[in-house]
C-alpha atoms as a PDB file:
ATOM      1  CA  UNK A   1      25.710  -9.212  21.294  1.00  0.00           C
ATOM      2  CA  UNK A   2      23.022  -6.942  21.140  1.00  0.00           C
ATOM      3  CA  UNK A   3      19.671  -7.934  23.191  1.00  0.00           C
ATOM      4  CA  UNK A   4      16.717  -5.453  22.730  1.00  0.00           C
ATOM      5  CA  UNK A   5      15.320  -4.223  26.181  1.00  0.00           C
ATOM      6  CA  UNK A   6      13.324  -1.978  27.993  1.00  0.00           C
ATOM      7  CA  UNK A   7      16.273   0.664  28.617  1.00  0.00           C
ATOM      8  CA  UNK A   8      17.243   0.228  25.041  1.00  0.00           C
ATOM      9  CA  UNK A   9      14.306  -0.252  23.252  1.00  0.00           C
ATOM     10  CA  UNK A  10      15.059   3.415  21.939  1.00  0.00           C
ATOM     11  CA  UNK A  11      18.064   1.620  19.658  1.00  0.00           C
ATOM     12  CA  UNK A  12      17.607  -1.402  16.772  1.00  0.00           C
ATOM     13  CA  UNK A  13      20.053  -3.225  14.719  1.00  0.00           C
ATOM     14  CA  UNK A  14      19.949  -2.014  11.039  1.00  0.00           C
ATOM     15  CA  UNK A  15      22.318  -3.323   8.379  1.00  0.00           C
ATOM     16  CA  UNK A  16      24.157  -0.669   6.292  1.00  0.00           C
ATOM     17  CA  UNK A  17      24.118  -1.853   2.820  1.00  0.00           C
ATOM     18  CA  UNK A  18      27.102  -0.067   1.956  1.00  0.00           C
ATOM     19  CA  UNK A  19      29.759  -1.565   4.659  1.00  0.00           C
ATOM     20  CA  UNK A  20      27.406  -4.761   4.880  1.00  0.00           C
ATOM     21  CA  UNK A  21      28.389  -4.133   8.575  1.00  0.00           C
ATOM     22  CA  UNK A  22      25.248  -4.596  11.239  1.00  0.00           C
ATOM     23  CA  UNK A  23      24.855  -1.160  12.812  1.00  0.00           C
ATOM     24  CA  UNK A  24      22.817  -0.123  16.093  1.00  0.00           C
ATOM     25  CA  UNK A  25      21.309   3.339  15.767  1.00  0.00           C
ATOM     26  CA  UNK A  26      18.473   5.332  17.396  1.00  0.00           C
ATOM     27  CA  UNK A  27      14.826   4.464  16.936  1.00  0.00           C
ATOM     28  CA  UNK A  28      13.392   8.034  15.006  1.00  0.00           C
ATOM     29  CA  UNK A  29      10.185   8.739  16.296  1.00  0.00           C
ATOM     30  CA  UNK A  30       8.594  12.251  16.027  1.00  0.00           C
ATOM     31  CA  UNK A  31       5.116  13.836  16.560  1.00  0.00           C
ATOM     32  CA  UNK A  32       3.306  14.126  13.406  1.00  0.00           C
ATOM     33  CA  UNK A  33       4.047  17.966  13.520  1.00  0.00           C
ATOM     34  CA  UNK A  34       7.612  17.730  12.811  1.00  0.00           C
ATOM     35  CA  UNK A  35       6.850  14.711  10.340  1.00  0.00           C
ATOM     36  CA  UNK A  36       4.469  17.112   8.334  1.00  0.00           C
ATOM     37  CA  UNK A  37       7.456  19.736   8.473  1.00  0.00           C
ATOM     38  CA  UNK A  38      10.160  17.177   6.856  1.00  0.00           C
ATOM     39  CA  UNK A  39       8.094  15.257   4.233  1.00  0.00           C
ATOM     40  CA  UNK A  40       6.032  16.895   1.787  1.00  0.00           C
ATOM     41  CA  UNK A  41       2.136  15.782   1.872  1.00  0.00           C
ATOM     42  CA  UNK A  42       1.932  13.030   0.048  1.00  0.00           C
ATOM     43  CA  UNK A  43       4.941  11.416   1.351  1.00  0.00           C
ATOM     44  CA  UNK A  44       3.649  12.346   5.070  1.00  0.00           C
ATOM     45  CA  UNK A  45       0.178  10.975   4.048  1.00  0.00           C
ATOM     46  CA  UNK A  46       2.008   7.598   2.773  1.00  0.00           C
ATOM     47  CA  UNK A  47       4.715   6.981   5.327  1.00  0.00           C
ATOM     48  CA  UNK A  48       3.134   8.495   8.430  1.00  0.00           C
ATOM     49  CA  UNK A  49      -0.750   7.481   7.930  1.00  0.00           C
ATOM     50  CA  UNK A  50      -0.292   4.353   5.609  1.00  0.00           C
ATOM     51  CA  UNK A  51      -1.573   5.648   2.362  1.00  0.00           C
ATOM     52  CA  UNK A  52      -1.051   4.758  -0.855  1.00  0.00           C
ATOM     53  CA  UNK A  53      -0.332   6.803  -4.250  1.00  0.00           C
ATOM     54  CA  UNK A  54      -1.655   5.763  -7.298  1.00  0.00           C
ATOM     55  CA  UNK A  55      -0.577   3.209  -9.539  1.00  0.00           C
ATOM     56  CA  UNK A  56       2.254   4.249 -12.321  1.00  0.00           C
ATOM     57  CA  UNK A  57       2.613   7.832 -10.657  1.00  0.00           C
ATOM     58  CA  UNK A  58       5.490   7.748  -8.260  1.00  0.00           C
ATOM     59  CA  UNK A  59       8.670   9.026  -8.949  1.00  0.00           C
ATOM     60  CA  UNK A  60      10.502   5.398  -9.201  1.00  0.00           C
ATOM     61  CA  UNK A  61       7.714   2.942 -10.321  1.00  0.00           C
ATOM     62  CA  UNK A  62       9.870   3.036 -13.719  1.00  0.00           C
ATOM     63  CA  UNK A  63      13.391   4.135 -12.595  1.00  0.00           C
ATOM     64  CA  UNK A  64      16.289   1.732 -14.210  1.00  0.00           C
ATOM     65  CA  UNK A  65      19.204   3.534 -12.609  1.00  0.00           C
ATOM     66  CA  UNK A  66      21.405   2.056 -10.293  1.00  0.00           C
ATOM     67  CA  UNK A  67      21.517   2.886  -6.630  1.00  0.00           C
ATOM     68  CA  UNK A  68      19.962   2.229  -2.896  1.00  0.00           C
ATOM     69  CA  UNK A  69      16.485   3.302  -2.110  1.00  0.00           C
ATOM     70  CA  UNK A  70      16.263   4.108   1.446  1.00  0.00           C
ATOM     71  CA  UNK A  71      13.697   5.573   4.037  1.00  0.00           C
ATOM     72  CA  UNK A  72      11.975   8.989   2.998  1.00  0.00           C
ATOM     73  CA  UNK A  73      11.902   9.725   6.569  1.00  0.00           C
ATOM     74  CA  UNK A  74      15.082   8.404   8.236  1.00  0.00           C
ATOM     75  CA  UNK A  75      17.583   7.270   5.867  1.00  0.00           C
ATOM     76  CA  UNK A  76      17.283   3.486   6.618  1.00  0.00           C
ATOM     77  CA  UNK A  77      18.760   1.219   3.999  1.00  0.00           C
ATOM     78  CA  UNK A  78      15.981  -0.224   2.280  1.00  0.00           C
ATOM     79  CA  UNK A  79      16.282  -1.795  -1.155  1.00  0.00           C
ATOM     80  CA  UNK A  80      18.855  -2.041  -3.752  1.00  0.00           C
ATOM     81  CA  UNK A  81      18.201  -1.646  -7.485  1.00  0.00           C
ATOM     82  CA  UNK A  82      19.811  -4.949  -8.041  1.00  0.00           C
ATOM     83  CA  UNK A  83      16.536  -6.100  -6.557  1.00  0.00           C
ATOM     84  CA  UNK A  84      14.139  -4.443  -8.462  1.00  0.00           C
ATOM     85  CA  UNK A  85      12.055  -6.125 -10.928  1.00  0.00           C
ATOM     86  CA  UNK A  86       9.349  -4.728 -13.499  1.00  0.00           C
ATOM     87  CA  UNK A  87       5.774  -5.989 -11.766  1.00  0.00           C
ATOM     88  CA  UNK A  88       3.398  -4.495 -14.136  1.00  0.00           C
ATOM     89  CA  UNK A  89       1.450  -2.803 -11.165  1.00  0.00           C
ATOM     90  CA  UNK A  90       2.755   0.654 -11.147  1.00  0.00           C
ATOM     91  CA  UNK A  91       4.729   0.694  -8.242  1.00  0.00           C
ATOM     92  CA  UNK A  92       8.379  -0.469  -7.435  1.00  0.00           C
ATOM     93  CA  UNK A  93       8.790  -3.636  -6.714  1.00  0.00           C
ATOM     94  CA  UNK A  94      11.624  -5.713  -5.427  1.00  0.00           C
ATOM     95  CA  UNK A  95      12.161  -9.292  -4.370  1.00  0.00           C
ATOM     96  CA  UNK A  96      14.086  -8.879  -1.361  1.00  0.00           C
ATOM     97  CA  UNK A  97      14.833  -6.156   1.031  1.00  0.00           C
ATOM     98  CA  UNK A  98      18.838  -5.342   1.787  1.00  0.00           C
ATOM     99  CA  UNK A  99      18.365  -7.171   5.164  1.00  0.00           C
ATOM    100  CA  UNK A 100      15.226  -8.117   6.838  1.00  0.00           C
ATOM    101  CA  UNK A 101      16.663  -6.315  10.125  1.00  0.00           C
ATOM    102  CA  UNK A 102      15.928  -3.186   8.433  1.00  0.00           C
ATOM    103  CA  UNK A 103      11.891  -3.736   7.644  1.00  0.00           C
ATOM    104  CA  UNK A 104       9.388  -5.140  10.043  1.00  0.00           C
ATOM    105  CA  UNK A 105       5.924  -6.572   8.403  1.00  0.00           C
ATOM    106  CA  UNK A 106       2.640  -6.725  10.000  1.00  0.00           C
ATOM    107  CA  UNK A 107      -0.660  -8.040   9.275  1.00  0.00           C
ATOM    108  CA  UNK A 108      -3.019  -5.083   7.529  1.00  0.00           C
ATOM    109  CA  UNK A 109      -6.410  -5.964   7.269  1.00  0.00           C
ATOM    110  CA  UNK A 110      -7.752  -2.624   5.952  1.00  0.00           C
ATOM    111  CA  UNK A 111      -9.864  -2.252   3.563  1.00  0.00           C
ATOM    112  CA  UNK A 112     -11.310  -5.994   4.313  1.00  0.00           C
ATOM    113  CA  UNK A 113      -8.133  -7.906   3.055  1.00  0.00           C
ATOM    114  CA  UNK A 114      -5.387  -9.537   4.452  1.00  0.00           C
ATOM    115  CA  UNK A 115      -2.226  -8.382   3.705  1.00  0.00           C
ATOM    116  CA  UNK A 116       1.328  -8.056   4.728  1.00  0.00           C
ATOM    117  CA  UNK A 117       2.354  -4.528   5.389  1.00  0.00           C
ATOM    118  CA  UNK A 118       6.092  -3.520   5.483  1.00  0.00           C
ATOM    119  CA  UNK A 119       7.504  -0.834   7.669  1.00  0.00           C
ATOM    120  CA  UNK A 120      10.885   0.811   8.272  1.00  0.00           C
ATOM    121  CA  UNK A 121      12.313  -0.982  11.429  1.00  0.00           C
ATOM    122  CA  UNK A 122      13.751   2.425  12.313  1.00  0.00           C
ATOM    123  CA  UNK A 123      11.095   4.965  12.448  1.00  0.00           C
ATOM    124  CA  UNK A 124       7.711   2.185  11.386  1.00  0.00           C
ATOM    125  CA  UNK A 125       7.246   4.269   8.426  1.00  0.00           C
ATOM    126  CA  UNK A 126       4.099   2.616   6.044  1.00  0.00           C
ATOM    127  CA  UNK A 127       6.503   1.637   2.917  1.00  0.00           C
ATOM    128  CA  UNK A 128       3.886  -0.613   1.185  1.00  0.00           C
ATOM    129  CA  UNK A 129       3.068  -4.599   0.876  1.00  0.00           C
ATOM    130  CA  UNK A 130       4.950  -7.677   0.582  1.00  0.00           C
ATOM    131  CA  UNK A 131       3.236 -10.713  -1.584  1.00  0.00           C
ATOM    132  CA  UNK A 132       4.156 -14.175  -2.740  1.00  0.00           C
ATOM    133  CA  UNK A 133       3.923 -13.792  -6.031  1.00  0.00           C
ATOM    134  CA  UNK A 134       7.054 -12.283  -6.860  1.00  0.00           C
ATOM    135  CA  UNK A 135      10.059 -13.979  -8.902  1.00  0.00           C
ATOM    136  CA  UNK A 136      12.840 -16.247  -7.722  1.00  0.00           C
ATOM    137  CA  UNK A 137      15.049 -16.854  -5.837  1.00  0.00           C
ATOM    138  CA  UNK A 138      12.553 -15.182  -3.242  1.00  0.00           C
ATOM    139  CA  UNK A 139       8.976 -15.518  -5.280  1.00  0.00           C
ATOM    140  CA  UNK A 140       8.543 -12.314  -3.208  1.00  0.00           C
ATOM    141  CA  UNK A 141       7.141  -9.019  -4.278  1.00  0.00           C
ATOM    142  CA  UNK A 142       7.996  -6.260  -1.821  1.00  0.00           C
ATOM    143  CA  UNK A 143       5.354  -3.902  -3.770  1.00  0.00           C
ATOM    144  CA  UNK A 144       6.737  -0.192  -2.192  1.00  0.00           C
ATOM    145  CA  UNK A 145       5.249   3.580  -2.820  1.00  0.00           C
ATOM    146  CA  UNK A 146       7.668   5.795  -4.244  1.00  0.00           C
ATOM    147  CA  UNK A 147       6.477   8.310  -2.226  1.00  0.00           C
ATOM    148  CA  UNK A 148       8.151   6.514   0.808  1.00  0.00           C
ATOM    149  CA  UNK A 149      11.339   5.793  -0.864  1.00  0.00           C
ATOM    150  CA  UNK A 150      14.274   8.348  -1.786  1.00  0.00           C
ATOM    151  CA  UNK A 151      16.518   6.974  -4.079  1.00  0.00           C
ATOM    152  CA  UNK A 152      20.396   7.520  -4.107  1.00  0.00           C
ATOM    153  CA  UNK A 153      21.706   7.419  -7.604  1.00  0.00           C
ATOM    154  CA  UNK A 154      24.900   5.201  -8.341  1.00  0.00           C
ATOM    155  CA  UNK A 155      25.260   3.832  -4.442  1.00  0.00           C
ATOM    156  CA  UNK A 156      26.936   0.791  -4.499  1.00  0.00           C
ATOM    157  CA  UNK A 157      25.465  -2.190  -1.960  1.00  0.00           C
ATOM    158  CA  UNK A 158      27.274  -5.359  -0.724  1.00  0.00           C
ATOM    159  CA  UNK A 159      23.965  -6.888  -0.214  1.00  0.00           C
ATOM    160  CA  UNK A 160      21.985  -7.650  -3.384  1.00  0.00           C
END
């Protein structure tokens, strides 16, 4: 079995939601240089420096199509459209990731709140917020910016 250490801290465990099969791969981490070159602004400004785009104007707040959304910056498995759920806020919104080895949450308390913040275990991209108000079986709503997401049309999961 895997055990994280200090000589492999450079690898995590990730679940491939295609296989369902528990995969170790490389951490991605990059200087904010050749993040800027990859992602386009806004998706830099979101994933890299934790912004947020406004309500009901990302690409996939209203997308119905079947498929995996996965890391804009590193191709994680993220969320599948099985678990995607119409919030009313304006931004996608799912009530559970494909595994929780492939997010990491942490406490934000910008912007005088407290809330949840959800990164890509991979490469700690910003992805959005997790709250407890979402529907069952999780009453979890993993609210996420489209502009950290890319979304792979007609991908089939094994984890829903």
């Amino acid at each position: 079995m895997f055990r994280e250490t200090e000589e492999t801290a450079g690898r995590v465990l990730v679940c491939n939601a295609v296989t369902g099969e528990v995969e170790e791969v490389e951490r991605v981490v990059k200087p904010d240089e050749e993040w800027r070159r990859q992602l386009t602004p806004e998706e830099f400004s979101v994933a890299r420096k934790a912004g947020t785009e406004p309500a009901f104007t990302g690409r996939y707040h209203d997308c119905k199509e079947d498929g995996l959304y996965v890391c804009v910056c590193c191709g994680n498995h993220l969320f599948s459209s099985k678990t995607k759920f119409e919030s009313g806020t304006g931004w996608p919104s799912f009530y559970k990731p494909v595994s929780d080895r492939n997010i990491r949450t942490e406490l934000d308390t910008r912007f005088f709140m407290n809330r949840t913040e959800v990164l890509c275990r991979r490469c700690d991209a910003h992805l959005g917020h997790v709250f407890d108000d979402g529907p069952p079986p999780t009453n979890q709503r993993y609210c996420m910016n489209s502009a950290a997401l890319k979304f792979k049309r007609g991908v089939q999961t094994r984890i829903d």
